[in-house]
PDB file of N, CA and C in Angstrom:
ATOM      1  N   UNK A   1    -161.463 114.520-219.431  1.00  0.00           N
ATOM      2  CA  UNK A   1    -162.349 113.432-219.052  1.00  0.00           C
ATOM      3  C   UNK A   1    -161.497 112.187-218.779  1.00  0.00           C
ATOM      4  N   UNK A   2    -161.722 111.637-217.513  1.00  0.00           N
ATOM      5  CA  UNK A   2    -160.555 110.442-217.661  1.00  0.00           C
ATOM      6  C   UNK A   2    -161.669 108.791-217.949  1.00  0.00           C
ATOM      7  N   UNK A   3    -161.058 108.080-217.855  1.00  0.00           N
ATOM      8  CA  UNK A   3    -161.795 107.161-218.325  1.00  0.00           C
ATOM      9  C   UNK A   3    -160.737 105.967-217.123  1.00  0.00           C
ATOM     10  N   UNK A   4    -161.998 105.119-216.483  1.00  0.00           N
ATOM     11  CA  UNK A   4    -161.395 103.102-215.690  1.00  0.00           C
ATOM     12  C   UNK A   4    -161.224 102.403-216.674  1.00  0.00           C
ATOM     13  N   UNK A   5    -160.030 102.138-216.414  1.00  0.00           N
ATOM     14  CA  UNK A   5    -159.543 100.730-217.064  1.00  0.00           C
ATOM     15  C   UNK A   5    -159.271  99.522-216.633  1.00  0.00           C
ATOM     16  N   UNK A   6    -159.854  98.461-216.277  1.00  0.00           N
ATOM     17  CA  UNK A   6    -159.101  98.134-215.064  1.00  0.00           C
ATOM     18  C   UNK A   6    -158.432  96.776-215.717  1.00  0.00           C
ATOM     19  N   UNK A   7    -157.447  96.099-214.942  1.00  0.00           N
ATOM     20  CA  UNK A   7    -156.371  95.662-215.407  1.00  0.00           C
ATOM     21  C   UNK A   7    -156.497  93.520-215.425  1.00  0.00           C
ATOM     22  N   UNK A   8    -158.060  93.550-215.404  1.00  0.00           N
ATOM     23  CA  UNK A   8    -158.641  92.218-215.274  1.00  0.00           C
ATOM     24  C   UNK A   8    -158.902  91.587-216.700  1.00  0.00           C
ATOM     25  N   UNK A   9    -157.876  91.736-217.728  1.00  0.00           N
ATOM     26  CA  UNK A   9    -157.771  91.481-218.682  1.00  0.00           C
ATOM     27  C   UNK A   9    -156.793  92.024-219.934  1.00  0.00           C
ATOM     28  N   UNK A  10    -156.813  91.345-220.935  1.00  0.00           N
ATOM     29  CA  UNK A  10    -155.149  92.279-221.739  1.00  0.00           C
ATOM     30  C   UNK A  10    -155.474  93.365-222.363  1.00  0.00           C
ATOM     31  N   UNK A  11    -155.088  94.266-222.041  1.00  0.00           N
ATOM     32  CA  UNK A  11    -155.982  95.861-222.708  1.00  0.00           C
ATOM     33  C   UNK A  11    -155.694  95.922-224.257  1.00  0.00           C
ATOM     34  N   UNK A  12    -156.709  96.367-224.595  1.00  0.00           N
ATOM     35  CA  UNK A  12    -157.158  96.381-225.997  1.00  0.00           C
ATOM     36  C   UNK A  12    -156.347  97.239-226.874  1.00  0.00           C
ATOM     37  N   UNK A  13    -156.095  97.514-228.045  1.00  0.00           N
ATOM     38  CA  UNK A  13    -155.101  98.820-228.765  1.00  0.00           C
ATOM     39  C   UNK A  13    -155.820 100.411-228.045  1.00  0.00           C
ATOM     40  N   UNK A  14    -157.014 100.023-227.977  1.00  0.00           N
ATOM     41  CA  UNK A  14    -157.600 101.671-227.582  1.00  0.00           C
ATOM     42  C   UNK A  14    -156.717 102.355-226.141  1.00  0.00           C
ATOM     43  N   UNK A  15    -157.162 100.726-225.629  1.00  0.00           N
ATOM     44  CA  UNK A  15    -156.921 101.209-223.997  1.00  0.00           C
ATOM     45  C   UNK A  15    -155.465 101.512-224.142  1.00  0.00           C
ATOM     46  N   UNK A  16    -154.392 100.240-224.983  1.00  0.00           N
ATOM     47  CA  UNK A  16    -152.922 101.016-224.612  1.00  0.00           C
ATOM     48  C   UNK A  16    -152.770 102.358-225.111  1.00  0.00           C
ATOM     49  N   UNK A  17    -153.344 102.294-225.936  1.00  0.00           N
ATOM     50  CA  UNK A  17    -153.216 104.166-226.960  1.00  0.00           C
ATOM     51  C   UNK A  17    -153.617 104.631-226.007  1.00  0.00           C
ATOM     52  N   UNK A  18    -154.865 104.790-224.720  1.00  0.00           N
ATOM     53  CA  UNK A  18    -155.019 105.727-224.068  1.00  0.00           C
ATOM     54  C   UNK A  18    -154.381 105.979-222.780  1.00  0.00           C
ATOM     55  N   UNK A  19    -153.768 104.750-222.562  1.00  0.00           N
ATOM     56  CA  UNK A  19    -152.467 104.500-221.094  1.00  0.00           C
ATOM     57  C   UNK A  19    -151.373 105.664-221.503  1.00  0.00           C
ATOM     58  N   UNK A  20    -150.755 105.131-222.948  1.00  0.00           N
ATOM     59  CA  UNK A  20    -149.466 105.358-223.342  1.00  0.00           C
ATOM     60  C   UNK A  20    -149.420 106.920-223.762  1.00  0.00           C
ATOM     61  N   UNK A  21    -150.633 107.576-223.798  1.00  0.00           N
ATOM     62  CA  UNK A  21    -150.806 109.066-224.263  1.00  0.00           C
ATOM     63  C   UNK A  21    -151.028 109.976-222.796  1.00  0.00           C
ATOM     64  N   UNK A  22    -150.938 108.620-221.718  1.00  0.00           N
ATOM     65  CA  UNK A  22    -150.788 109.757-220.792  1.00  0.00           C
ATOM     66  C   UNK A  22    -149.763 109.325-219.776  1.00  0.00           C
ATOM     67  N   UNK A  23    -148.517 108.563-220.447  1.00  0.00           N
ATOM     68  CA  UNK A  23    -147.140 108.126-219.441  1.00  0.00           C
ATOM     69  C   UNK A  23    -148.096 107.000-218.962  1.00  0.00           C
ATOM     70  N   UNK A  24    -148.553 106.267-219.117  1.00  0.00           N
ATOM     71  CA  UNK A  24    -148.775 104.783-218.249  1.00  0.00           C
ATOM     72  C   UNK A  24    -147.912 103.338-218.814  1.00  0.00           C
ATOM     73  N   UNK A  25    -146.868 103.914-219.192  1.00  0.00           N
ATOM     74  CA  UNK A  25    -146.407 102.438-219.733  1.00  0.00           C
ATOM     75  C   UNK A  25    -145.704 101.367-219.066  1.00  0.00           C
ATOM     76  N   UNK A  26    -145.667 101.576-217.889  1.00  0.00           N
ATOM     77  CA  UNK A  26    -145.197 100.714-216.611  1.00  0.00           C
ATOM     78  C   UNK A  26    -146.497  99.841-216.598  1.00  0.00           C
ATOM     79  N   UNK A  27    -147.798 100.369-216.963  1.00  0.00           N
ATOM     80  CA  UNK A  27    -148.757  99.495-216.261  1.00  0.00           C
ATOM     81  C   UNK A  27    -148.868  99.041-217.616  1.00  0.00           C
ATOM     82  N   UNK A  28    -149.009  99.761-218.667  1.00  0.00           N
ATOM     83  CA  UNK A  28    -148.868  98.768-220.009  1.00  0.00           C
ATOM     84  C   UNK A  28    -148.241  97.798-220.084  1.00  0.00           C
ATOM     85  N   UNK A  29    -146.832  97.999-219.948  1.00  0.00           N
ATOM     86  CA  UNK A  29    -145.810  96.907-219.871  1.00  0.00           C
ATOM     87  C   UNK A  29    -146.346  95.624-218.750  1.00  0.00           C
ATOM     88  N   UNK A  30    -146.808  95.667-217.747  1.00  0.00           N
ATOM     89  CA  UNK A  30    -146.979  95.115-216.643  1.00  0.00           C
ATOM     90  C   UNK A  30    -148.503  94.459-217.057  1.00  0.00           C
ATOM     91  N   UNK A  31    -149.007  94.915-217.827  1.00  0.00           N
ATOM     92  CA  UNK A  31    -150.278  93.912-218.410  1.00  0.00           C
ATOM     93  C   UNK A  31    -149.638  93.273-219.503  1.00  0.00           C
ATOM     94  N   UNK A  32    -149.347  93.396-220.142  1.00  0.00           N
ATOM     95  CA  UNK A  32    -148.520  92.445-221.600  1.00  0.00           C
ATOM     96  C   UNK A  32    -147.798  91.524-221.148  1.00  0.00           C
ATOM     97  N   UNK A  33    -147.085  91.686-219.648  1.00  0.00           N
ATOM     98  CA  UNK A  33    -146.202  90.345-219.457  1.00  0.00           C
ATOM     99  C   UNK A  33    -147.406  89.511-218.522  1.00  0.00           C
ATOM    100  N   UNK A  34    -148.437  90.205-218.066  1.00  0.00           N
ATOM    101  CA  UNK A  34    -149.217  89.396-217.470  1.00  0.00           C
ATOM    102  C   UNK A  34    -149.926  88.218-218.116  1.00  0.00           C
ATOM    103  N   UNK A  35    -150.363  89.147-219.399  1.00  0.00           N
ATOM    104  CA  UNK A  35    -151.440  88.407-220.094  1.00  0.00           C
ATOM    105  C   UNK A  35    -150.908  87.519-221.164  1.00  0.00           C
ATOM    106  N   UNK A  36    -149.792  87.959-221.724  1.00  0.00           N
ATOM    107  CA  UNK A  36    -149.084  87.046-223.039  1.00  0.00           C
ATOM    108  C   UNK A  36    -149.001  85.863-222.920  1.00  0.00           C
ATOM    109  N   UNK A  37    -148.593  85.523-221.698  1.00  0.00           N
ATOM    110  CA  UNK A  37    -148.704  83.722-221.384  1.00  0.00           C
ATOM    111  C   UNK A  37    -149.862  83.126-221.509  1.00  0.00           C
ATOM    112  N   UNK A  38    -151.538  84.369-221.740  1.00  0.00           N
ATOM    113  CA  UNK A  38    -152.342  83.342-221.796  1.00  0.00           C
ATOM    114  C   UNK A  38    -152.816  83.671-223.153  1.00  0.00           C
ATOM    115  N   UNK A  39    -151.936  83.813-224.333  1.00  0.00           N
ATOM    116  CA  UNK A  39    -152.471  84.188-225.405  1.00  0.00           C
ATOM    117  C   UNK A  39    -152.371  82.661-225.925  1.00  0.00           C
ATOM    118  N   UNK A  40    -152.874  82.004-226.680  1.00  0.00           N
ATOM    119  CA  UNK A  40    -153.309  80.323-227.253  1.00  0.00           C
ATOM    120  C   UNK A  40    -151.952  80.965-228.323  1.00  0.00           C
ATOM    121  N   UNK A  41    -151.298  79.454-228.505  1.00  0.00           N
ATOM    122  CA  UNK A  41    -150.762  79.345-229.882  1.00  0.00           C
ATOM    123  C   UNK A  41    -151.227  79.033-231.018  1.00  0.00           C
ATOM    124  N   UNK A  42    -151.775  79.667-232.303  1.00  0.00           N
ATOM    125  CA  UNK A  42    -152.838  78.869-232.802  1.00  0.00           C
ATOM    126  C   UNK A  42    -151.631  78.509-233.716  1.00  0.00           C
ATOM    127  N   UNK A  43    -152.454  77.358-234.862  1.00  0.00           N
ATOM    128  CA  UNK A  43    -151.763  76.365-235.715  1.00  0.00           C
ATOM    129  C   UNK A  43    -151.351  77.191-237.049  1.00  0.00           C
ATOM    130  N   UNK A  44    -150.202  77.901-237.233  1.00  0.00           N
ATOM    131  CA  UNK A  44    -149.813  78.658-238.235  1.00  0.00           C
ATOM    132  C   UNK A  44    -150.962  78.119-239.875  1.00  0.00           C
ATOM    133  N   UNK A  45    -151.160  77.016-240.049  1.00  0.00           N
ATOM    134  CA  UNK A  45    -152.227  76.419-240.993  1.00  0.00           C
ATOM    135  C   UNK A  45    -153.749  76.852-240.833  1.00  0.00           C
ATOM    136  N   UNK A  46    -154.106  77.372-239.863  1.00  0.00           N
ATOM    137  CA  UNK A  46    -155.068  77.892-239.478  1.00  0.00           C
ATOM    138  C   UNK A  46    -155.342  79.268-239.365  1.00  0.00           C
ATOM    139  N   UNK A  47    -154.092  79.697-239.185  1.00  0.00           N
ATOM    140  CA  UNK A  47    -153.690  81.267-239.252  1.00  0.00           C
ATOM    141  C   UNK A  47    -153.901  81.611-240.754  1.00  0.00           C
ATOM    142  N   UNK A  48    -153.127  80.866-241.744  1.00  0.00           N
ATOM    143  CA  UNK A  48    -153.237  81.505-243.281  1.00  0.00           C
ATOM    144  C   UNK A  48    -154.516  81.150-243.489  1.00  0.00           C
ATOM    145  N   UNK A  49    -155.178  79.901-243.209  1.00  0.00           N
ATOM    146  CA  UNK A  49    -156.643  79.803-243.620  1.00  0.00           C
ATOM    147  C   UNK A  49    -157.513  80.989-243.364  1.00  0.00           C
ATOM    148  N   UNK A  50    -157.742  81.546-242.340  1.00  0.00           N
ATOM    149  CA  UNK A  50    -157.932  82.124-241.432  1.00  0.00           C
ATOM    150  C   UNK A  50    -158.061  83.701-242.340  1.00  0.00           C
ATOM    151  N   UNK A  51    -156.779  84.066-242.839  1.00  0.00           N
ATOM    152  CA  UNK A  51    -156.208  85.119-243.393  1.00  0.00           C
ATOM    153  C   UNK A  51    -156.740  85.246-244.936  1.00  0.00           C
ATOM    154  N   UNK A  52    -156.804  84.212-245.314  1.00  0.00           N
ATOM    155  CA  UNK A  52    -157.185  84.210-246.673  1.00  0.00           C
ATOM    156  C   UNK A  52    -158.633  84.253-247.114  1.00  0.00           C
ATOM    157  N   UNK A  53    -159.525  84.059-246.224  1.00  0.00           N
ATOM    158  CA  UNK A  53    -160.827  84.156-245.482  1.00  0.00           C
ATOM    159  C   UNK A  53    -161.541  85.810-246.570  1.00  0.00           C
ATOM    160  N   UNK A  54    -162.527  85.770-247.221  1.00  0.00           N
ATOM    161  CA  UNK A  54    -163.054  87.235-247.695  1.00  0.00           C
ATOM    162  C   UNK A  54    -164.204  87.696-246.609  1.00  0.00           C
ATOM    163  N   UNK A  55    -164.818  88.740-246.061  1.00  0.00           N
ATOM    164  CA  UNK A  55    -165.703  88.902-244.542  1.00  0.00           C
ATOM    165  C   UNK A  55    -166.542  88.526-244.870  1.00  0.00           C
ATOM    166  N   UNK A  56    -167.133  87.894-246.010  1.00  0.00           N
ATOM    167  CA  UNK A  56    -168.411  87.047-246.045  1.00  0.00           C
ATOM    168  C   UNK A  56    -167.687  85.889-245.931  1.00  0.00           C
ATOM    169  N   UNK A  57    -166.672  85.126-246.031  1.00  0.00           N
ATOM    170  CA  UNK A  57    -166.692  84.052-245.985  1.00  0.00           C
ATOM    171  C   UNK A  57    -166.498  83.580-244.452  1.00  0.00           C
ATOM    172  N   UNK A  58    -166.020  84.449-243.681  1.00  0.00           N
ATOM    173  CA  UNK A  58    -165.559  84.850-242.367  1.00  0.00           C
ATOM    174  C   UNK A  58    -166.950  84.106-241.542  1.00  0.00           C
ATOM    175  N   UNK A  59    -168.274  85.331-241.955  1.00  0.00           N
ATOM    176  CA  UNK A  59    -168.891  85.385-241.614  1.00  0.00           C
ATOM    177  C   UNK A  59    -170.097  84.016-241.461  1.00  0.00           C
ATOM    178  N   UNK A  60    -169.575  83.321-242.864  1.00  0.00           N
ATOM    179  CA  UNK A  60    -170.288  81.599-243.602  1.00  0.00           C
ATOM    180  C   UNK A  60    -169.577  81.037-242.280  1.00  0.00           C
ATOM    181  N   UNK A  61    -168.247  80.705-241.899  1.00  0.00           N
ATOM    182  CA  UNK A  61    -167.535  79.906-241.267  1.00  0.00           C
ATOM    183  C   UNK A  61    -168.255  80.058-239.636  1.00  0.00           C
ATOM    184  N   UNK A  62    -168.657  81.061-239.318  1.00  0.00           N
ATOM    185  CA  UNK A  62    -168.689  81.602-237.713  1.00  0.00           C
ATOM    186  C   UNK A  62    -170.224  80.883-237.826  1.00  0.00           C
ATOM    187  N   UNK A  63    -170.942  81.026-238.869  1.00  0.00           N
ATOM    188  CA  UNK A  63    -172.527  80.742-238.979  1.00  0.00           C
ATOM    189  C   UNK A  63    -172.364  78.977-238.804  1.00  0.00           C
ATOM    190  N   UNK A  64    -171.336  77.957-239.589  1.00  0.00           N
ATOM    191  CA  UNK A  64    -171.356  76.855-240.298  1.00  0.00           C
ATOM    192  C   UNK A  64    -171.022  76.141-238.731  1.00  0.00           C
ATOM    193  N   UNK A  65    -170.140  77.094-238.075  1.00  0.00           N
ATOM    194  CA  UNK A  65    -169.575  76.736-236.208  1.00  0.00           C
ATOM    195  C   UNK A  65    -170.756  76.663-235.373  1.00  0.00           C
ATOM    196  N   UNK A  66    -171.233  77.408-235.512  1.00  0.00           N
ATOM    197  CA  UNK A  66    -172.338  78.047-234.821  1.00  0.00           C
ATOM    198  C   UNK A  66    -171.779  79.003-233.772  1.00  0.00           C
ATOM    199  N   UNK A  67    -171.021  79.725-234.064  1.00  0.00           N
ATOM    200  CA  UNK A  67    -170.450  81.101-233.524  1.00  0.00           C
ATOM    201  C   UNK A  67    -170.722  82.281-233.582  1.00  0.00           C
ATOM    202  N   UNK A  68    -170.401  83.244-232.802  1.00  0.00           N
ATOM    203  CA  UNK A  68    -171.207  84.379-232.572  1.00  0.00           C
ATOM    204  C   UNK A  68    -170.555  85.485-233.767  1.00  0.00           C
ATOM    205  N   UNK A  69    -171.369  85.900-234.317  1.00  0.00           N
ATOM    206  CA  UNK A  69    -170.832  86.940-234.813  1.00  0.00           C
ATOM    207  C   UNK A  69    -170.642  88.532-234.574  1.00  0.00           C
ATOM    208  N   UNK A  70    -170.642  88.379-233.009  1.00  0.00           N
ATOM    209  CA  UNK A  70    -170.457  89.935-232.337  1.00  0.00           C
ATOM    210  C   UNK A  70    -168.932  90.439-232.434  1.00  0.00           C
ATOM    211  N   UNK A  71    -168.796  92.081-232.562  1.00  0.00           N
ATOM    212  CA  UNK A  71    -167.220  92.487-232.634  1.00  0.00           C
ATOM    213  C   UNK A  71    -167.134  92.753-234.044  1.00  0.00           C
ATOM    214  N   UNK A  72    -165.921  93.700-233.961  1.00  0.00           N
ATOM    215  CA  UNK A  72    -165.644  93.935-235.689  1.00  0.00           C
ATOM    216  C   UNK A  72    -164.406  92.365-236.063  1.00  0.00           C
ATOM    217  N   UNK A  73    -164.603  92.556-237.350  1.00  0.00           N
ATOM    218  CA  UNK A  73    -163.590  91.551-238.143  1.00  0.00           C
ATOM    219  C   UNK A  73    -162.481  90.543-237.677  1.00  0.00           C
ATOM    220  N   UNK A  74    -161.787  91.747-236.969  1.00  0.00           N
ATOM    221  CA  UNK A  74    -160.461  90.632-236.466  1.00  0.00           C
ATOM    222  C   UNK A  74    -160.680  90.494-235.151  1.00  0.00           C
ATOM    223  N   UNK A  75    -162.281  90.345-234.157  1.00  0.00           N
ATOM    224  CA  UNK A  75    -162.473  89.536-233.617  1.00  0.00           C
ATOM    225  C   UNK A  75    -163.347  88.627-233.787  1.00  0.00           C
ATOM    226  N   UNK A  76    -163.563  88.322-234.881  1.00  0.00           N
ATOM    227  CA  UNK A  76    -164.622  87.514-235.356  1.00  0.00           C
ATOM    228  C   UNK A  76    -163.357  86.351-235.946  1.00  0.00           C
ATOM    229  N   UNK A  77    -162.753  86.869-236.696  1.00  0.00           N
ATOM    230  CA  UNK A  77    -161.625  86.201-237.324  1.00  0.00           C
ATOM    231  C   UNK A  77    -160.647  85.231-236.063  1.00  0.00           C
ATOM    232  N   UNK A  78    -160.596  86.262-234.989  1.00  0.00           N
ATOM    233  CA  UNK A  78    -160.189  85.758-233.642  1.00  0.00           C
ATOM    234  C   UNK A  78    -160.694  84.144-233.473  1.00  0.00           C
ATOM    235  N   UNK A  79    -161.947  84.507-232.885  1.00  0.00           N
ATOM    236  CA  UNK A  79    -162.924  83.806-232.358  1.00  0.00           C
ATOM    237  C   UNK A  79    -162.739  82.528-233.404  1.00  0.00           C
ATOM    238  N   UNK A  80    -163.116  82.435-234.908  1.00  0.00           N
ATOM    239  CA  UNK A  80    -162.952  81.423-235.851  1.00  0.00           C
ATOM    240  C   UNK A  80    -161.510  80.712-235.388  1.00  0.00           C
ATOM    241  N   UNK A  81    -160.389  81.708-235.257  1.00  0.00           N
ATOM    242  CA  UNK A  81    -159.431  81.008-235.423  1.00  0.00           C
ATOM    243  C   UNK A  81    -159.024  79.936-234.199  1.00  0.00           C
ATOM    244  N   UNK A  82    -159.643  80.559-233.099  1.00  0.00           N
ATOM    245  CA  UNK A  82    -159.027  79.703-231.842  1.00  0.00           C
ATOM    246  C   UNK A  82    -160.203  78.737-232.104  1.00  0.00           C
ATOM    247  N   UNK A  83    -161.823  78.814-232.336  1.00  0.00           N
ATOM    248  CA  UNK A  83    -162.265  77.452-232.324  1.00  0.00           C
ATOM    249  C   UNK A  83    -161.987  76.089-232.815  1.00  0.00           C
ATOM    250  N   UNK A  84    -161.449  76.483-234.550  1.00  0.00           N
ATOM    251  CA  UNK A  84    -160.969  76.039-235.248  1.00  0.00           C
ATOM    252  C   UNK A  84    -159.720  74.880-234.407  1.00  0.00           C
ATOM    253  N   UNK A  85    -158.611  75.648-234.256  1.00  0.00           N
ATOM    254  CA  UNK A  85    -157.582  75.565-233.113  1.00  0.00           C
ATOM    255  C   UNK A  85    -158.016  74.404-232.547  1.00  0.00           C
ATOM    256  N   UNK A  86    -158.356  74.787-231.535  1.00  0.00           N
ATOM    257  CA  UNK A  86    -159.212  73.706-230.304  1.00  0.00           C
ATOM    258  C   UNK A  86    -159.961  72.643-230.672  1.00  0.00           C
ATOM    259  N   UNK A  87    -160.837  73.044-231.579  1.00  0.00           N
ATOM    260  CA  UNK A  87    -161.594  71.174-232.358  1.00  0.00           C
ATOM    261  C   UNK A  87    -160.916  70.646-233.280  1.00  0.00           C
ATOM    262  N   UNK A  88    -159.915  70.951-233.250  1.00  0.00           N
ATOM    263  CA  UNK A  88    -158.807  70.394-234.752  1.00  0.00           C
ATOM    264  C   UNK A  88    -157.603  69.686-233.748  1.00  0.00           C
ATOM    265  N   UNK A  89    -157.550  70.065-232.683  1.00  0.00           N
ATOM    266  CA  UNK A  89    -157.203  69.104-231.375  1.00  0.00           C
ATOM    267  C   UNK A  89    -157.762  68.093-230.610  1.00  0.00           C
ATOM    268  N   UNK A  90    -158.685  68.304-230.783  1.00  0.00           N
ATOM    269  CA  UNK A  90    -159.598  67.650-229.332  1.00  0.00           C
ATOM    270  C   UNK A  90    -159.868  66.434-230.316  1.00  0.00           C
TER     271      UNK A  90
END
């Protein structure tokens, strides 16, 4: 069964696991240098906050934002961390 992937964004662990299990790592490689430049730097202080976080408390923080809580954990954790990020700038 093959499965589209298409390359309009940074492929996910699934998608490289499913590139790299069938020789695609030219196009792997070739999305990672695409997309890495647009990965945010977040504020290492925000990162351990972030980390130290229990999934209910995860979940208090995304509610307290008014953020979505769609996705498993470490994109929820994601999502907290870059908002965080960004209004701790602005």
């Amino acid at each position: 069964m093959s499965k589209v992937i298409k390359s309009d964004h940074a492929f996910t662990e699934d998608e490289i696991r499913y590139l790299l299990d069938r020789n695609q790592t030219r196009l792997v490689a070739e999305n990672a240098a695409q997309f890495q430049a647009e990965k945010p730097q977040i504020d290492p202080e925000i990162v351990r906050f972030i980390r130290s976080l229990s999934d209910e408390e995860v979940a208090k923080e995304l509610a307290t934002h008014g953020l979505s809580k769609d996705g498993d954990l470490k994109a929820q954790k994601y999502r907290l961390a870059t908002w965080l990020d960004e209004n701790q700038k602005g």
